[in-house]
N, C-alpha and C. Protein backbone atom coordinates (compact mmCIF):
# COMPACT_ATOMS: atom_id res chain seq x y z
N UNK A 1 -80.63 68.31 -22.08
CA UNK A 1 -79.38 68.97 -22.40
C UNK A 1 -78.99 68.52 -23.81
N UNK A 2 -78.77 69.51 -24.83
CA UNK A 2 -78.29 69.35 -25.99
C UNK A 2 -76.95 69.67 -25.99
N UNK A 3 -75.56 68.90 -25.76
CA UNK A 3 -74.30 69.31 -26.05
C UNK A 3 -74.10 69.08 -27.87
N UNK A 4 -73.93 70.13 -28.65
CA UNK A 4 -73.11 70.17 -30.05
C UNK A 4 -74.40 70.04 -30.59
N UNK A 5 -75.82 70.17 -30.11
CA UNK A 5 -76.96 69.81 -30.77
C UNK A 5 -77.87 68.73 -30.76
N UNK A 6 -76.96 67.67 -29.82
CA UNK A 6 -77.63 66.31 -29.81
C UNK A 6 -78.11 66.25 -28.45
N UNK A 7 -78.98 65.10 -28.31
CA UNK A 7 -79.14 64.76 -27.29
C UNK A 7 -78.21 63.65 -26.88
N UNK A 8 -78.28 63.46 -25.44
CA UNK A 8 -76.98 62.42 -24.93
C UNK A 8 -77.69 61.33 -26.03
N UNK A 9 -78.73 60.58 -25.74
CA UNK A 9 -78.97 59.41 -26.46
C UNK A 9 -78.95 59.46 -27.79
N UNK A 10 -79.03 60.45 -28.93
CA UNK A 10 -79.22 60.56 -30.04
C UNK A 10 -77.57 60.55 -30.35
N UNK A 11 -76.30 61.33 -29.74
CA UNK A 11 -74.48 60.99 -29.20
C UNK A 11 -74.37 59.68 -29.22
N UNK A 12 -75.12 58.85 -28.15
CA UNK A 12 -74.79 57.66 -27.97
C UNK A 12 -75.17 56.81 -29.18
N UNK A 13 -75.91 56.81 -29.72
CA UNK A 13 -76.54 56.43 -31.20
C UNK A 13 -75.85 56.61 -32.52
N UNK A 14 -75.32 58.00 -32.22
CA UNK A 14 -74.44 58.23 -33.96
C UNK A 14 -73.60 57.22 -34.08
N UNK A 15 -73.63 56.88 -35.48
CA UNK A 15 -72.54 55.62 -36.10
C UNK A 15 -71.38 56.34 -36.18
N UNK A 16 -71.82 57.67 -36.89
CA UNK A 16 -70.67 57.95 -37.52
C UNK A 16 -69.11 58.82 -36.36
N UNK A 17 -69.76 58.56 -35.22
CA UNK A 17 -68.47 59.22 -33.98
C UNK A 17 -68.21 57.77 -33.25
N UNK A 18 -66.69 57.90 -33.61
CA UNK A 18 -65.85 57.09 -32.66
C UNK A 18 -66.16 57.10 -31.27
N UNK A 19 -65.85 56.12 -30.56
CA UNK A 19 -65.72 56.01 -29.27
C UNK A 19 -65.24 56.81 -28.49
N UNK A 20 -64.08 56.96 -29.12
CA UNK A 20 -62.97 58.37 -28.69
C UNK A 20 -63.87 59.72 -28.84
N UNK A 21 -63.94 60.14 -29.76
CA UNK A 21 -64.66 61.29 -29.85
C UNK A 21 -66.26 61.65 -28.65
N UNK A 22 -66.48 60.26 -28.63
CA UNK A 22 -67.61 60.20 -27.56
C UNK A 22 -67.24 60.56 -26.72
N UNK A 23 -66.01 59.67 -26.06
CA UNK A 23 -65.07 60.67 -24.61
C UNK A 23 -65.09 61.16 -24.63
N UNK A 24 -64.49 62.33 -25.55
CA UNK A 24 -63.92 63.60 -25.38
C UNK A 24 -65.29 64.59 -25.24
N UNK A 25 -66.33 63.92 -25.83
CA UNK A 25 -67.51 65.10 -25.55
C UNK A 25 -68.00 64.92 -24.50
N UNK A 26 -68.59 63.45 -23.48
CA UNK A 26 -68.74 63.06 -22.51
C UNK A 26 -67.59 64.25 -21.44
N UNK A 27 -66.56 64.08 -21.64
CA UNK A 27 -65.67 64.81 -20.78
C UNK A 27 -66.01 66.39 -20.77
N UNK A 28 -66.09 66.99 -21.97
CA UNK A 28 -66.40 68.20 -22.55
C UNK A 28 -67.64 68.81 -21.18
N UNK A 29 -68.79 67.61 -21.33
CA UNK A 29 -69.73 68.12 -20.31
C UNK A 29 -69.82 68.03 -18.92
N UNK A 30 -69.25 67.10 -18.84
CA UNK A 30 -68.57 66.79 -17.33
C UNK A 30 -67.94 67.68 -16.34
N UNK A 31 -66.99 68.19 -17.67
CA UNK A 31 -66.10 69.34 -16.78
C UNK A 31 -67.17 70.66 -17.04
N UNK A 32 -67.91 71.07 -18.30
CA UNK A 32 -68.68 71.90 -18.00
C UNK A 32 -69.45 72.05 -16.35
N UNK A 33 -70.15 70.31 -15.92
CA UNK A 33 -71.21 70.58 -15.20
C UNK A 33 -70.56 70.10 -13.36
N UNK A 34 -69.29 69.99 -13.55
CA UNK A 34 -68.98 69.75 -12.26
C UNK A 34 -69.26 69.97 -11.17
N UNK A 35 -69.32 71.39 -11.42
CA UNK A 35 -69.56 72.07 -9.91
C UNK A 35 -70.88 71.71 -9.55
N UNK A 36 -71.84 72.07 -10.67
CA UNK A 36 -72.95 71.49 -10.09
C UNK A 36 -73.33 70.09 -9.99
N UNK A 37 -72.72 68.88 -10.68
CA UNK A 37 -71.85 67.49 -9.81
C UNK A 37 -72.38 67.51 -8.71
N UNK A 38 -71.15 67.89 -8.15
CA UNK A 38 -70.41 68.10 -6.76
C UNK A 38 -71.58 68.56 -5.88
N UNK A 39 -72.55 69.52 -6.58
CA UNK A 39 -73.45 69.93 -5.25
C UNK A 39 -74.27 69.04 -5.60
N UNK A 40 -74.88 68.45 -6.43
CA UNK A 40 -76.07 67.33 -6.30
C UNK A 40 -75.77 66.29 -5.82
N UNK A 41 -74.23 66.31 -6.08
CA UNK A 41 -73.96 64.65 -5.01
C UNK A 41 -73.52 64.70 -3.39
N UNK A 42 -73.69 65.93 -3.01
CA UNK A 42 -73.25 66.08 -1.66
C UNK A 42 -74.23 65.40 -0.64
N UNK A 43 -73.55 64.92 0.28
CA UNK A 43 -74.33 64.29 0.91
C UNK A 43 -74.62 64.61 2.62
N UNK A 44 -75.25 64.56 3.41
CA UNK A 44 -74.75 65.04 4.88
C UNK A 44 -74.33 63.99 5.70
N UNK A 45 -73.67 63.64 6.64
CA UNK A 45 -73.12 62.96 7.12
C UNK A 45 -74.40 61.53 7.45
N UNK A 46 -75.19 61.99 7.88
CA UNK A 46 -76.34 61.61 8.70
C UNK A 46 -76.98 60.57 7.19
N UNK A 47 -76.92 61.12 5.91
CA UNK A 47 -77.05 60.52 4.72
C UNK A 47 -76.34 59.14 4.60
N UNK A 48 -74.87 59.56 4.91
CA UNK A 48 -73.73 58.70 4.52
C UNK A 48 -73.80 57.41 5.17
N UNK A 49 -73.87 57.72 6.45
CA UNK A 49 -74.33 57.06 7.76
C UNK A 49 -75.46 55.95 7.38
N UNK A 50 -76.68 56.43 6.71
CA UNK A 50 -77.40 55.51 6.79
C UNK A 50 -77.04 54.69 5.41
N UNK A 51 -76.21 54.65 3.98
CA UNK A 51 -75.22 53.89 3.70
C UNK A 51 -75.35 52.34 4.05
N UNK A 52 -74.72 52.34 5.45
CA UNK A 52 -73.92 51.34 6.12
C UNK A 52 -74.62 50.88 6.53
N UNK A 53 -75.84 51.10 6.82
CA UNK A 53 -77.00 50.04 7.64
C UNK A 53 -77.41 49.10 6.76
N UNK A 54 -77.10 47.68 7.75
CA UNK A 54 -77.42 46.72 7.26
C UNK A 54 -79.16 45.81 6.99
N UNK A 55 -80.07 47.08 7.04
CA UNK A 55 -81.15 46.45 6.78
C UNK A 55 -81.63 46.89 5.41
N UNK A 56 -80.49 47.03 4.26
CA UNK A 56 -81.05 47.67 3.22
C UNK A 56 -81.80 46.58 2.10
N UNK A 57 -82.33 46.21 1.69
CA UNK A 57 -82.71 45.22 0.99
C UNK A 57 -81.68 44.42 -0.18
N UNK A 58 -80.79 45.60 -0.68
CA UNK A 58 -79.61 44.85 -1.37
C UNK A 58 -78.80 44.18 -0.51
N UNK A 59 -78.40 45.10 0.75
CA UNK A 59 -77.47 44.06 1.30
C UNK A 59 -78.01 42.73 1.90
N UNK A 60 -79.30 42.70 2.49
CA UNK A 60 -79.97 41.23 3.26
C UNK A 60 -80.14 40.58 1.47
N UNK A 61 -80.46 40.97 0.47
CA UNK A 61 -79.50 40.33 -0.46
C UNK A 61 -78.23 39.61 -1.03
N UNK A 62 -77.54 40.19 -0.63
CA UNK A 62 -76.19 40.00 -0.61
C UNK A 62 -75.49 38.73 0.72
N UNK A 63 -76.02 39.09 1.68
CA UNK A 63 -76.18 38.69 3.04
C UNK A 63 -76.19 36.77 2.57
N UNK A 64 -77.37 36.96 1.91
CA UNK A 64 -78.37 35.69 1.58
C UNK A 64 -77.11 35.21 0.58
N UNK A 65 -76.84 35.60 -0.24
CA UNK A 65 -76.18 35.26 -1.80
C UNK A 65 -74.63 34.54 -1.20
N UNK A 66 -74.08 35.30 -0.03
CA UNK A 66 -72.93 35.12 0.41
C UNK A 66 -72.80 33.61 1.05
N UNK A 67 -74.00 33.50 1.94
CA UNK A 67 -73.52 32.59 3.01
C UNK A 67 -74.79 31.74 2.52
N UNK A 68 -75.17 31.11 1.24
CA UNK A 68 -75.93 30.04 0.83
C UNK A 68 -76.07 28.47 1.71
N UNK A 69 -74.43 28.71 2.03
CA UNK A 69 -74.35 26.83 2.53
C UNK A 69 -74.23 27.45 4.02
N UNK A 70 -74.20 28.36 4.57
CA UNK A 70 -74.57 28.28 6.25
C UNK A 70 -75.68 28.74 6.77
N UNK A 71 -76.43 27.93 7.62
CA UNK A 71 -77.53 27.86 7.83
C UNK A 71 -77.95 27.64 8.95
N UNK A 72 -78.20 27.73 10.13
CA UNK A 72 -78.43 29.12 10.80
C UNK A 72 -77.22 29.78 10.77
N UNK A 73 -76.97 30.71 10.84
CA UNK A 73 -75.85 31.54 10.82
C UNK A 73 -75.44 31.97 12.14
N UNK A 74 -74.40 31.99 13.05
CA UNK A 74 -74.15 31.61 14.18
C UNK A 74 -72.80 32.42 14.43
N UNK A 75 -73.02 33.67 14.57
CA UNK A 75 -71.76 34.95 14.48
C UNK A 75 -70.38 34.25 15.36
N UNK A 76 -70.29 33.62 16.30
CA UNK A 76 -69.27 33.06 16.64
C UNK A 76 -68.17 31.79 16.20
N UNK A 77 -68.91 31.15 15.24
CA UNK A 77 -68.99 30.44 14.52
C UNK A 77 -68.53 30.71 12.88
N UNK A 78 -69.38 31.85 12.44
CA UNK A 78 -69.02 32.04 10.75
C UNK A 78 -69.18 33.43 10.88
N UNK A 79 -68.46 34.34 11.30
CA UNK A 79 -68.52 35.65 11.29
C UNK A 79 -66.94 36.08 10.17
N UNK A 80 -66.13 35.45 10.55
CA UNK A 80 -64.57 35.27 9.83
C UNK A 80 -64.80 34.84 8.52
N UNK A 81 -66.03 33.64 8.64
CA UNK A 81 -65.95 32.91 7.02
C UNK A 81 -66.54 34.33 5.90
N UNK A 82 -67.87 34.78 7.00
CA UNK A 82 -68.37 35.71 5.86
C UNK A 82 -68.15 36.54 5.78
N UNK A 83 -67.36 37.42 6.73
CA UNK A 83 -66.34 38.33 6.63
C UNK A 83 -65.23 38.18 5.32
N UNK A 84 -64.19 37.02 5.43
CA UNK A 84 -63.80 36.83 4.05
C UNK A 84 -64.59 36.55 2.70
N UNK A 85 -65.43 36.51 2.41
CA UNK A 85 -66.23 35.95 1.46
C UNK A 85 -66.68 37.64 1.10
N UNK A 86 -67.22 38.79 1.93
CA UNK A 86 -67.45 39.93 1.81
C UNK A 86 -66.39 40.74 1.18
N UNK A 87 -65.49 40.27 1.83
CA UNK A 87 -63.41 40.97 1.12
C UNK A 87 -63.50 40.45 -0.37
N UNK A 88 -63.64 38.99 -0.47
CA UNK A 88 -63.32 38.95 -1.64
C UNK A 88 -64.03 39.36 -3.00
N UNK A 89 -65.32 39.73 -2.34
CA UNK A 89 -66.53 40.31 -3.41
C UNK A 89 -65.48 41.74 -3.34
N UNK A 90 -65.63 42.54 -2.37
CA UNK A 90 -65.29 43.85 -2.55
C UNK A 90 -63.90 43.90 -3.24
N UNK A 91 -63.17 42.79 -2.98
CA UNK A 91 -61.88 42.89 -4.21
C UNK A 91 -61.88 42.83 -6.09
N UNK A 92 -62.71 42.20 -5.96
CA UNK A 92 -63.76 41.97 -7.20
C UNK A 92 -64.23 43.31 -7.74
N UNK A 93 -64.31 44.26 -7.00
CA UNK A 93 -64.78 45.63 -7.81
C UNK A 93 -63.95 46.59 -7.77
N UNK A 94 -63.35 47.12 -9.33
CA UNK A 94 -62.51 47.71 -9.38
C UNK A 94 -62.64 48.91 -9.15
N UNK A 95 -61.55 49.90 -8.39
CA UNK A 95 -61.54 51.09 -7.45
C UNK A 95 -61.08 52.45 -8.64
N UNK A 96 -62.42 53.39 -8.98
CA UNK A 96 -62.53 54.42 -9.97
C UNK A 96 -62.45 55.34 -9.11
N UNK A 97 -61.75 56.11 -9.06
CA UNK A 97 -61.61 57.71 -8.05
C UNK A 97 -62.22 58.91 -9.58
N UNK A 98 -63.23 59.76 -9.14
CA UNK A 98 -63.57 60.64 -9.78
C UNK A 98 -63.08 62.09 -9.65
N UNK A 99 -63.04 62.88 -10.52
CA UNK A 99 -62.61 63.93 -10.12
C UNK A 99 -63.65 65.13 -9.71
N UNK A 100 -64.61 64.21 -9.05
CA UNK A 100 -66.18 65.53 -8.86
C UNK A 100 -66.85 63.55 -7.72
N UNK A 101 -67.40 64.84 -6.68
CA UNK A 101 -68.32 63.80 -5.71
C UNK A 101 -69.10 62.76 -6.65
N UNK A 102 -69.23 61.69 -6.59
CA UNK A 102 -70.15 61.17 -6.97
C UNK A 102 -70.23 59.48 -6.29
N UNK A 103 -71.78 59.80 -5.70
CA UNK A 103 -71.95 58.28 -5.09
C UNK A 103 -72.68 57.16 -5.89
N UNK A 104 -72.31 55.89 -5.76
CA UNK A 104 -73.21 54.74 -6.42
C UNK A 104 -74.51 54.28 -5.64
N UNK A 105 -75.08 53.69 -6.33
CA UNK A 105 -76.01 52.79 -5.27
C UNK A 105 -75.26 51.66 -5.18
N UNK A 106 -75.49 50.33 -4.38
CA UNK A 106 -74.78 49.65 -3.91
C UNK A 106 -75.17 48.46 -5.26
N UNK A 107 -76.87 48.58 -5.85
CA UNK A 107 -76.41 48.01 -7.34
C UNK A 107 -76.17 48.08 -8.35
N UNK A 108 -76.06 49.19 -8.38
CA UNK A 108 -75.14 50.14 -9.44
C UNK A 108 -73.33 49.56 -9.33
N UNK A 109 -72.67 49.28 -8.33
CA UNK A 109 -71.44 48.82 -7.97
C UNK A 109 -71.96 47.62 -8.26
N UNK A 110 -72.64 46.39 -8.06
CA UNK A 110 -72.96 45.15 -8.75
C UNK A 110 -72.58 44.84 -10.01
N UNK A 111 -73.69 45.68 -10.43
CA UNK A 111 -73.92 45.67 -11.71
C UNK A 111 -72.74 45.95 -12.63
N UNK A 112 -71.94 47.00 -12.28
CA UNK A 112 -70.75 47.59 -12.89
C UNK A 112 -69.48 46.82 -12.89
N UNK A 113 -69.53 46.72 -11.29
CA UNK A 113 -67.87 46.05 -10.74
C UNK A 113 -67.07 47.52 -10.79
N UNK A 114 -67.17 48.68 -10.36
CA UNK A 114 -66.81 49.19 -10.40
C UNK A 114 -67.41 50.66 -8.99
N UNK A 115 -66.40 51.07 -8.53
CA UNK A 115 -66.76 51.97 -7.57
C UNK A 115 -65.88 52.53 -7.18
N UNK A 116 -66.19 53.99 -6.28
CA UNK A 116 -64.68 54.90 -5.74
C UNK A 116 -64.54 54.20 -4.35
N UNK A 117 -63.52 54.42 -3.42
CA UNK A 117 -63.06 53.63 -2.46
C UNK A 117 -63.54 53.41 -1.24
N UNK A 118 -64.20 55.02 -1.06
CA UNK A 118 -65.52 55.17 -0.06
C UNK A 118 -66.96 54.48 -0.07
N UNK A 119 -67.26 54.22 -1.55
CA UNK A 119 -68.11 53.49 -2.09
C UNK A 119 -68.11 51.99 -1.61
N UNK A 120 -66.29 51.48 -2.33
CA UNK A 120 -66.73 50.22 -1.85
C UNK A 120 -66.69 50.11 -0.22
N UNK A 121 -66.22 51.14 0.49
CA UNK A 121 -65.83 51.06 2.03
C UNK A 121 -67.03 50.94 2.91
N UNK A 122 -67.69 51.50 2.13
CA UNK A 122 -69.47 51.65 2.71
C UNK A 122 -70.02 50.30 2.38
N UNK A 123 -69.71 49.69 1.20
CA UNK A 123 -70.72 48.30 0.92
C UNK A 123 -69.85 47.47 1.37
N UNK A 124 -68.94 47.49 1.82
CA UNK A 124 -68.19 46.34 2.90
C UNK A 124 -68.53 46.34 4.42
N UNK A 125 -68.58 47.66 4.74
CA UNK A 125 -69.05 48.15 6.35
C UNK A 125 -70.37 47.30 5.95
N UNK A 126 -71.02 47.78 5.57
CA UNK A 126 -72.82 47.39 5.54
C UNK A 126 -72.67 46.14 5.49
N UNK A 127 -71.95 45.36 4.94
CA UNK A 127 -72.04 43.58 4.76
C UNK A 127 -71.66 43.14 6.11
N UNK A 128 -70.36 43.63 6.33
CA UNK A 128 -70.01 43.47 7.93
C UNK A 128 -71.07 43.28 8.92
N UNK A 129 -71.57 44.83 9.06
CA UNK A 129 -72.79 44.76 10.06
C UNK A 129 -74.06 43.84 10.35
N UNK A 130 -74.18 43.56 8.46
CA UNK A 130 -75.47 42.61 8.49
C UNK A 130 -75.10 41.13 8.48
N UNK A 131 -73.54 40.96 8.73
CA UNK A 131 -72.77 40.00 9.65
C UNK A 131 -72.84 39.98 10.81
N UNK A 132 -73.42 40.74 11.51
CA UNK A 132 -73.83 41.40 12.68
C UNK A 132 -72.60 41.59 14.21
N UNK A 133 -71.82 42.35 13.03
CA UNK A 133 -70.41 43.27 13.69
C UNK A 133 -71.00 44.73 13.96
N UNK A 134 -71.10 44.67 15.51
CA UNK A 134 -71.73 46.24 15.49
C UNK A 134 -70.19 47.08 15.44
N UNK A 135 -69.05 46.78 15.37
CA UNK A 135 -67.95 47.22 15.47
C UNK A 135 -67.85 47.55 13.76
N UNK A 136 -67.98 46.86 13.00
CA UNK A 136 -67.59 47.41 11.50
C UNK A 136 -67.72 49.08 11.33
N UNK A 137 -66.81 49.76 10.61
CA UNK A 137 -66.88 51.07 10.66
C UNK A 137 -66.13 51.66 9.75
N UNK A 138 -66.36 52.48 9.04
CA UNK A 138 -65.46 52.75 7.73
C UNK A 138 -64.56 53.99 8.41
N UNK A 139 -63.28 54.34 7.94
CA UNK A 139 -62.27 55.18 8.98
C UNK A 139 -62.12 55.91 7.68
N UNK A 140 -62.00 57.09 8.09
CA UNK A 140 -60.80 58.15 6.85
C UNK A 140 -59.54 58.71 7.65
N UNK A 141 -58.55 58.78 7.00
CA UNK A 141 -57.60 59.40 7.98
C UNK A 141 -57.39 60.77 7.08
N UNK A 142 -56.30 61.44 7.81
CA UNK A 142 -56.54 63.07 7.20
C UNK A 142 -55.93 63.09 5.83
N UNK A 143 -55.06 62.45 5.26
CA UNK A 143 -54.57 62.02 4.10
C UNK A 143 -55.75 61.51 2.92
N UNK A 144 -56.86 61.70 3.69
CA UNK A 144 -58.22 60.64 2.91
C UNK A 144 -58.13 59.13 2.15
N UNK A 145 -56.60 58.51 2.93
CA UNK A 145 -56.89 57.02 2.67
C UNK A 145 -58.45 56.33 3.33
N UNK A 146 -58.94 55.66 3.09
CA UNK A 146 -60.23 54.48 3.37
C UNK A 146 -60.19 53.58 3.78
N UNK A 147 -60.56 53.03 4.96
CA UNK A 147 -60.34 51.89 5.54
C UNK A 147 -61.89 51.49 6.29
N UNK A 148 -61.57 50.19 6.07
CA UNK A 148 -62.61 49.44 6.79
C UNK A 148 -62.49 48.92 7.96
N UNK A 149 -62.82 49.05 9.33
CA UNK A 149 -61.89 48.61 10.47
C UNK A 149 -63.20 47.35 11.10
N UNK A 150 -62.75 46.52 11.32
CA UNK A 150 -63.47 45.28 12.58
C UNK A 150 -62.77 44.58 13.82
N UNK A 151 -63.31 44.28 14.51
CA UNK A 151 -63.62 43.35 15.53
C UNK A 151 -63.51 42.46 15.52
N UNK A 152 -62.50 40.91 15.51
CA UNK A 152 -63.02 39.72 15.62
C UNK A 152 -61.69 38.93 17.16
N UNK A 153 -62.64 38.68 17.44
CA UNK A 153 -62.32 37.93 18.72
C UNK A 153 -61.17 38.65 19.82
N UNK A 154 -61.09 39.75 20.12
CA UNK A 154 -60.08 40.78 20.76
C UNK A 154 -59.21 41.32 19.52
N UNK A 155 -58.99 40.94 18.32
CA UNK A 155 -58.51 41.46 17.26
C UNK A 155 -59.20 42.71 16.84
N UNK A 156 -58.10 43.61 16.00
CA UNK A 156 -58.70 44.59 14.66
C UNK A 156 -58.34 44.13 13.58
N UNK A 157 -58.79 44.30 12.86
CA UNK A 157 -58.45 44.14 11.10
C UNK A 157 -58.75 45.59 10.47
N UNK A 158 -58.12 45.80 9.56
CA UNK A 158 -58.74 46.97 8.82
C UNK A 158 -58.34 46.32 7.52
N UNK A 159 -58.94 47.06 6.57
CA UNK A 159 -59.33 46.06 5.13
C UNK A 159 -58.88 48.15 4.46
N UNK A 160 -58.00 47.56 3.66
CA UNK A 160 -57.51 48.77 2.40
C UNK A 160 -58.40 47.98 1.80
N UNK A 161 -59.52 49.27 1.17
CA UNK A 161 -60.59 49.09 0.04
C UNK A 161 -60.02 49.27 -1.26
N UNK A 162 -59.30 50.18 -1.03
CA UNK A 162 -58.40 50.33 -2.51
C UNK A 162 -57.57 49.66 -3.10
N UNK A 163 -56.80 48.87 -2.42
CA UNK A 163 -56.03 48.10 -2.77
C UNK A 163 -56.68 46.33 -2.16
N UNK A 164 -57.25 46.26 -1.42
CA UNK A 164 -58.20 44.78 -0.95
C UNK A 164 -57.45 44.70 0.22
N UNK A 165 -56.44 44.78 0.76
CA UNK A 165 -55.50 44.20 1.65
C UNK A 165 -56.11 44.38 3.34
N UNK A 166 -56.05 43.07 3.85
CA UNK A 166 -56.70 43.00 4.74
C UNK A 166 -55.20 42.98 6.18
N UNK A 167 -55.23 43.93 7.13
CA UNK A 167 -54.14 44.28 7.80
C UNK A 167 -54.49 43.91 9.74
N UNK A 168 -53.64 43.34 10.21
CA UNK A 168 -54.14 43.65 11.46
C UNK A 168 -52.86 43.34 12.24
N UNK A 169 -53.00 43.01 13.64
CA UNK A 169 -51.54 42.77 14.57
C UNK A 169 -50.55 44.01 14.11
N UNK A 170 -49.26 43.86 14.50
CA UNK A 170 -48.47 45.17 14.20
C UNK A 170 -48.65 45.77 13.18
N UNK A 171 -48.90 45.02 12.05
CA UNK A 171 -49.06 45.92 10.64
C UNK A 171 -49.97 47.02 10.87
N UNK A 172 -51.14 46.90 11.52
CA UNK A 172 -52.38 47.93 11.69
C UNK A 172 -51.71 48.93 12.40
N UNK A 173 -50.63 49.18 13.49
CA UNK A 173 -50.33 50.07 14.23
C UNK A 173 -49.39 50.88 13.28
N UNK A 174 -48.85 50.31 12.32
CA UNK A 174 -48.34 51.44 11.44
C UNK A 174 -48.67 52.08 10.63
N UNK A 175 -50.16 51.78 10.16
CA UNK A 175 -51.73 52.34 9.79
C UNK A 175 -51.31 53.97 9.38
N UNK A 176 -51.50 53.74 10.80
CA UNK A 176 -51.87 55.36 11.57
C UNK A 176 -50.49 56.19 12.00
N UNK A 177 -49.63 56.12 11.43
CA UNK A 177 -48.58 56.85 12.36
C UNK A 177 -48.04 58.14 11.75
N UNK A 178 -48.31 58.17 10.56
CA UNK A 178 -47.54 59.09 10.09
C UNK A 178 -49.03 60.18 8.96
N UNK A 179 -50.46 59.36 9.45
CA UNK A 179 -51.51 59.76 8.82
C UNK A 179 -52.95 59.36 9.59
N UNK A 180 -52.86 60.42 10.50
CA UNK A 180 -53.88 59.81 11.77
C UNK A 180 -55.52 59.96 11.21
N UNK A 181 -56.16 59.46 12.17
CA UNK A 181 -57.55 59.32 11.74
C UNK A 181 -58.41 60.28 11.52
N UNK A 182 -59.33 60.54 11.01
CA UNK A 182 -59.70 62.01 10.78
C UNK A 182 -61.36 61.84 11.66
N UNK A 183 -61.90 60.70 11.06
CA UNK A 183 -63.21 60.33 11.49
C UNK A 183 -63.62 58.98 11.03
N UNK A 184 -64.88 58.53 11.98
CA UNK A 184 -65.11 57.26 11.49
C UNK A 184 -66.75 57.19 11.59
N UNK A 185 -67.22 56.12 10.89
CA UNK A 185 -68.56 56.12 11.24
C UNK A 185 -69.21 54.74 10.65
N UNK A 186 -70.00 54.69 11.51
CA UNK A 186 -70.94 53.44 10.44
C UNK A 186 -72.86 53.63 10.53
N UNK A 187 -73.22 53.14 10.40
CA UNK A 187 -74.91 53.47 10.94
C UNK A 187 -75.52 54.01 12.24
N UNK A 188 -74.28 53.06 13.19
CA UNK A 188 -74.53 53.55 14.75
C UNK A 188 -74.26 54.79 15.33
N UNK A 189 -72.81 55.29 14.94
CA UNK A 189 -71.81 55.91 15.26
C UNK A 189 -71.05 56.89 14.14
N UNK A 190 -71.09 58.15 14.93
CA UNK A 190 -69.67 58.97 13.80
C UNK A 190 -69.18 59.47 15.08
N UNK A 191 -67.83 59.56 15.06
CA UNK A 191 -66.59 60.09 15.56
C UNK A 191 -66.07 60.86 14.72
N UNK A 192 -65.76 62.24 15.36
CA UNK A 192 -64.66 62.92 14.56
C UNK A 192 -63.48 63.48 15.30
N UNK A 193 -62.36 62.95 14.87
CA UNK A 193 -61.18 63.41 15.83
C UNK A 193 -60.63 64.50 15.19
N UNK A 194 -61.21 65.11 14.71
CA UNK A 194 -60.14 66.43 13.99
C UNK A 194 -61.01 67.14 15.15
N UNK A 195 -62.12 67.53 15.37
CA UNK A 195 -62.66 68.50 16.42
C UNK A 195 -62.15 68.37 18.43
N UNK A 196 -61.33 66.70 18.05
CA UNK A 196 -60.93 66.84 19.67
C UNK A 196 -59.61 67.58 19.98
């Protein structure tokens, strides 16, 4: 693709264009190529789904990187520790909403520190799981807030990806009241309550 004659890398190269001006052409093509964006990044559910599974090689990465000083790892035991330790990475990456679909890889969000909310909702579910929470599950409600929901010891938690905030006991029941759930899913499982 030649936008104005150049190639992207030969754009990225000129001395003589500001940064700014780079935006504005970056944007220029963006909004040209959206639509078709949007269809190359679509994904099918069954796609999304596999996301969250925790046998991906970044996350048994991550897995490893997290919980260095526990050793055997003993879910009744340190499921809470690495559960928080997973929150606070995912707070760590700042939340970009795009205006056209677009998904990361999970080290692409590493690498960056940066991801949309579903993005990071998915690489938190997946850490969860390979915490080995078969309950972890990323929620949308019909409003398309993002939530991360778990399991620990007769408890829920749900974790705002967007904002980090980790919610449970009465706070969680006011979640949902005025913006109910739309669907949920993680590797195991999708639910959709808009079809019941």
């Amino acid at each position: 693709m030649r936008p104005f004659g150049y190639t992207m890398t030969e754009l990225d190269t000129r001395t003589d264009l500001d940064a700014r001006t780079k935006l504005e052409i970056y944007r220029l093509v963006i909004n040209r190529y959206r639509d078709l964006i949007n269809q190359k990044e679509s994904r099918s559910i069954s796609e999304v789904r596999q996301k969250v599974s925790p046998y991906q090689s970044f996350i048994r990465k991550m897995h490893e990187r997290m919980l260095p000083d526990i050793a055997p790892y003993d879910y009744n035991r340190h499921f809470f520790i690495a559960a928080e330790r997973a929150l606070s990475y995912i707070k760590g990456i700042k939340t970009c909403e795009f205006a056209f679909s677009f998904w990361m890889d999970f080290d692409q969000i590493d690498q960056l520190g940066v991801a949309t909310a579903m993005d990071k909702a998915i690489l938190l579910a997946a850490l969860l799981r390979s915490f080995e929470s078969e309950d972890a599950r990323v929620i949308v409600t019909k409003k398309g807030k993002i939530f991360v929901r778990f399991l620990w010891k007769d408890a829920h938690y749900f974790v705002s990806t967007e904002t980090g905030s980790l919610i449970s006991g009465e706070e969680s029941l006011k979640l949902f009241s005025d913006d109910v759930v739309a669907y949920a899913f993680n590797d195991l499982m999708y639910e959709n309550y808009e079809e019941t």
